[in-house]
N, C-alpha and C. Protein backbone atom coordinates (compact mmCIF):
# COMPACT_ATOMS: atom_id res chain seq x y z
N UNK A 1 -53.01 -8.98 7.80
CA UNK A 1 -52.73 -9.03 6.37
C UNK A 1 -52.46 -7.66 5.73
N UNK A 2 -52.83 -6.70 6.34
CA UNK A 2 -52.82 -5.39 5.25
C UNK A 2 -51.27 -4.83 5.32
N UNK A 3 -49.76 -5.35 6.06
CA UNK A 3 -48.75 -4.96 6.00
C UNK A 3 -48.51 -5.68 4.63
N UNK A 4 -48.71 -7.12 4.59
CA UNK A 4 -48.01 -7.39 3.30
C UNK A 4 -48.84 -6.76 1.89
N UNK A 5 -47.59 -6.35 1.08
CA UNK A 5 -48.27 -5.95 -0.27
C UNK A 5 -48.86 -6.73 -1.03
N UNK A 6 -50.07 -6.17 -1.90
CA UNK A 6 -50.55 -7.09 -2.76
C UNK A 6 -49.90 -8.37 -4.05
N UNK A 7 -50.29 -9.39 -4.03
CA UNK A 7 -49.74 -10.14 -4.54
C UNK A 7 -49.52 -9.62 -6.21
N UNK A 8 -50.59 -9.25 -6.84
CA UNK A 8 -50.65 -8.57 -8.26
C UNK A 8 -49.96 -7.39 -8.47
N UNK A 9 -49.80 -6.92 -7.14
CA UNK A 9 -48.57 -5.61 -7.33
C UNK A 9 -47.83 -5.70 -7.37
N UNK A 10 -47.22 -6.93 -6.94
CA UNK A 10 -45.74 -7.29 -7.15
C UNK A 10 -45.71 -8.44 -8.10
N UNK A 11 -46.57 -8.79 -8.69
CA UNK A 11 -46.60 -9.57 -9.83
C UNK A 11 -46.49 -8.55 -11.35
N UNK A 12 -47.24 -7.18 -11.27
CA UNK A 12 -46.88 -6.47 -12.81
C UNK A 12 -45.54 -6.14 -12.74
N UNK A 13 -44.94 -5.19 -11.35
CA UNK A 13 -43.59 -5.10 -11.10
C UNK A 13 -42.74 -5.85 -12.19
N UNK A 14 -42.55 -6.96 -11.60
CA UNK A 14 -41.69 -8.11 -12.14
C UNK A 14 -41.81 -8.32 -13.27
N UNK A 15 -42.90 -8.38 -13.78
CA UNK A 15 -43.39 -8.68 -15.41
C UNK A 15 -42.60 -7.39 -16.36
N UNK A 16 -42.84 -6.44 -15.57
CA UNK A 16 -42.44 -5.44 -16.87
C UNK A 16 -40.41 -5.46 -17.27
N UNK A 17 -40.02 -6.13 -15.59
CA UNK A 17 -38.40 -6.19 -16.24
C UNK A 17 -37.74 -7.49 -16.49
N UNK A 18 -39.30 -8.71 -16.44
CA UNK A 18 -38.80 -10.20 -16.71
C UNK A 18 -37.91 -10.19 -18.24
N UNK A 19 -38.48 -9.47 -19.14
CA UNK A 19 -37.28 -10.38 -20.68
C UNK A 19 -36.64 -9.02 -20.35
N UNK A 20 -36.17 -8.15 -19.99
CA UNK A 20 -34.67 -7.71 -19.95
C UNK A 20 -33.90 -8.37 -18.98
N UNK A 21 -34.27 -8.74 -17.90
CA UNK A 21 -33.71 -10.09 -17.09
C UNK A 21 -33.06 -11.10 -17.59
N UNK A 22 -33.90 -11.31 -18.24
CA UNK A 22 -33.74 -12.88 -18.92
C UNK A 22 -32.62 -12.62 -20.14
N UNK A 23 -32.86 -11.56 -20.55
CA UNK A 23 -31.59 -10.95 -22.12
C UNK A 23 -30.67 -10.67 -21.87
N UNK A 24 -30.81 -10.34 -19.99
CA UNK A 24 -28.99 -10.24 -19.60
C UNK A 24 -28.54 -11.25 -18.82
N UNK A 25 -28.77 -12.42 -18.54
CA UNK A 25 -28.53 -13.50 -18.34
C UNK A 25 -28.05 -14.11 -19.07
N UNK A 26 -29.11 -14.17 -20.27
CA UNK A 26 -28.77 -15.25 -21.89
C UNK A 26 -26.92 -14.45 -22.42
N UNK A 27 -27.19 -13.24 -22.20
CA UNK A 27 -25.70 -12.27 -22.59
C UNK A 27 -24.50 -12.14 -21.64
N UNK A 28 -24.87 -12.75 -20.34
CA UNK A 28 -23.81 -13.22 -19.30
C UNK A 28 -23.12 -14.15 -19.48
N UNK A 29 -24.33 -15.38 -19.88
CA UNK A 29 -24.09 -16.45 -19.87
C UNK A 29 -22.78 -16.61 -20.96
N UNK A 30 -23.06 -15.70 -21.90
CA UNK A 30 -22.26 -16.17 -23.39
C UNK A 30 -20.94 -15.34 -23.58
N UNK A 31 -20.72 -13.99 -22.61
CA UNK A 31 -19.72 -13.81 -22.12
C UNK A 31 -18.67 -14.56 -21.28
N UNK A 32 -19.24 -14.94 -20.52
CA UNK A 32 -18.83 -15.97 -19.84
C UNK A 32 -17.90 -17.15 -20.63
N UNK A 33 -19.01 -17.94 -21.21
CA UNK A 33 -18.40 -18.64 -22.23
C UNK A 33 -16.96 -18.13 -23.27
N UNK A 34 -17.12 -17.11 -23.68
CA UNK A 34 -16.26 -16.52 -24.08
C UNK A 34 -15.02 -15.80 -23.62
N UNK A 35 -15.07 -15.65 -22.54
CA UNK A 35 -13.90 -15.35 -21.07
C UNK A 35 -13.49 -16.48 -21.23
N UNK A 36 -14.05 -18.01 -20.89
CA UNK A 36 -13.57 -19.35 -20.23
C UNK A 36 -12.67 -19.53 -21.41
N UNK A 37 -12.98 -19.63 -22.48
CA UNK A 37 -12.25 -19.67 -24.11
C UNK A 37 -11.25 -18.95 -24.31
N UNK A 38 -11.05 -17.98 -23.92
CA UNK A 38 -10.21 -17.08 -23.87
C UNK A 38 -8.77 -17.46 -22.83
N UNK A 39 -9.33 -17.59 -21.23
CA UNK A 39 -8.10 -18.03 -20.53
C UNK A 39 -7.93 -19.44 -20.90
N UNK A 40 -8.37 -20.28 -21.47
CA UNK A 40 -7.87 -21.50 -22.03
C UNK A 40 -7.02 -21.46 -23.08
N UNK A 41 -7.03 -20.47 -23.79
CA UNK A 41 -6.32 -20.67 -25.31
C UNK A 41 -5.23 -19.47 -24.76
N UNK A 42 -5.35 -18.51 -23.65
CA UNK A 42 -3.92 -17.90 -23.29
C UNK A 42 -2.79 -19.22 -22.34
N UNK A 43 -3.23 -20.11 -21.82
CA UNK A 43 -2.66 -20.81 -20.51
C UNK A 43 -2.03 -21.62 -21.89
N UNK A 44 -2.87 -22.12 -23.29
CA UNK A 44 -2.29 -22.56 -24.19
C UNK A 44 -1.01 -22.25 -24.82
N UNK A 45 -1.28 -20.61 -25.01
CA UNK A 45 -0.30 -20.37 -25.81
C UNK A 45 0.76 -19.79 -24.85
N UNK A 46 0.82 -19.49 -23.34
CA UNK A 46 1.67 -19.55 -22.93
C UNK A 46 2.50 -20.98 -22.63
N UNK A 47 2.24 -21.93 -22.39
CA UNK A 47 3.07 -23.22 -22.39
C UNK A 47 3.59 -23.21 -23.71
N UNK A 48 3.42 -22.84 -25.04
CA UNK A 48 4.23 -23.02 -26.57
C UNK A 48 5.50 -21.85 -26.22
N UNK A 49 4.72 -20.93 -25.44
CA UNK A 49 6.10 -19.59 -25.48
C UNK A 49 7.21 -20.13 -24.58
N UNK A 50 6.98 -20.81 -23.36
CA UNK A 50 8.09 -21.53 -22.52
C UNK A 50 8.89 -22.07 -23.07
N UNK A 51 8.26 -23.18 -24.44
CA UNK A 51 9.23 -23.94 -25.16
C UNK A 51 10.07 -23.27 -26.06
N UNK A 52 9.74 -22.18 -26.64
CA UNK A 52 10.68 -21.27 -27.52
C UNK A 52 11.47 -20.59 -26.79
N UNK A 53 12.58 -20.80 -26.70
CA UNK A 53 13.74 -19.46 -26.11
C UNK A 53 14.01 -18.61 -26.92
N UNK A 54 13.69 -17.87 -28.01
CA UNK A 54 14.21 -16.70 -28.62
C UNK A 54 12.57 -16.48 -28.95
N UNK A 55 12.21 -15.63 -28.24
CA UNK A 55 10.89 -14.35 -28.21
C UNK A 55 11.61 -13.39 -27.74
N UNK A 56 10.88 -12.11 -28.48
CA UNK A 56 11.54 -11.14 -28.19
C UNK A 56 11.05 -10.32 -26.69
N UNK A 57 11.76 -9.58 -26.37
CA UNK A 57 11.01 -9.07 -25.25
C UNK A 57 10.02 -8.37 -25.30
N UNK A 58 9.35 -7.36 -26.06
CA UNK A 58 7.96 -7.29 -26.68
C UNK A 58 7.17 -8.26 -26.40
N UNK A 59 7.07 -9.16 -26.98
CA UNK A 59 6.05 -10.29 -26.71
C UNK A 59 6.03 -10.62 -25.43
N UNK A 60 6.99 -10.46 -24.61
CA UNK A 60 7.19 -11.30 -23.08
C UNK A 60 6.36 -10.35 -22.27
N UNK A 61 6.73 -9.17 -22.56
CA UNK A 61 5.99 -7.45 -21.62
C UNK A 61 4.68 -7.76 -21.59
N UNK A 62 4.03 -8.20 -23.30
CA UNK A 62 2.00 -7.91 -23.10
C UNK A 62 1.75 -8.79 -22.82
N UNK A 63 2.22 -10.64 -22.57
CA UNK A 63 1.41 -11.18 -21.79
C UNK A 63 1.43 -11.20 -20.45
């Protein structure tokens, strides 16, 4: 038994970086969400630009 470390030593460990853990998860999570929203409403507005034939070339370059 004396190779493995104590159980309470690796129990404060963890405790002291559990809610910044958890605050960048909750802030992944909602990035995330906000990426997925994002390539949905570009895949959108590229199918409206297909249907228009007069965009200028500007607009065609940044997407």
């Amino acid at each position: 038994m004396p190779e493995a470390p104590p159980f309470w030593g690796i129990q404060s460990k963890n405790w002291r970086n559990r809610a910044r853990y958890r605050n960048e998860i909750v802030i992944r999570g909602a990035h995330r969400r906000r990426y997925g929203n994002s390539i949905s409403r570009r895949i959108r507005s590229k199918e409206k630009i297909k249907n228009v034939g007069h965009i200028s070339k500007i607009v065609r370059n940044t997407r």
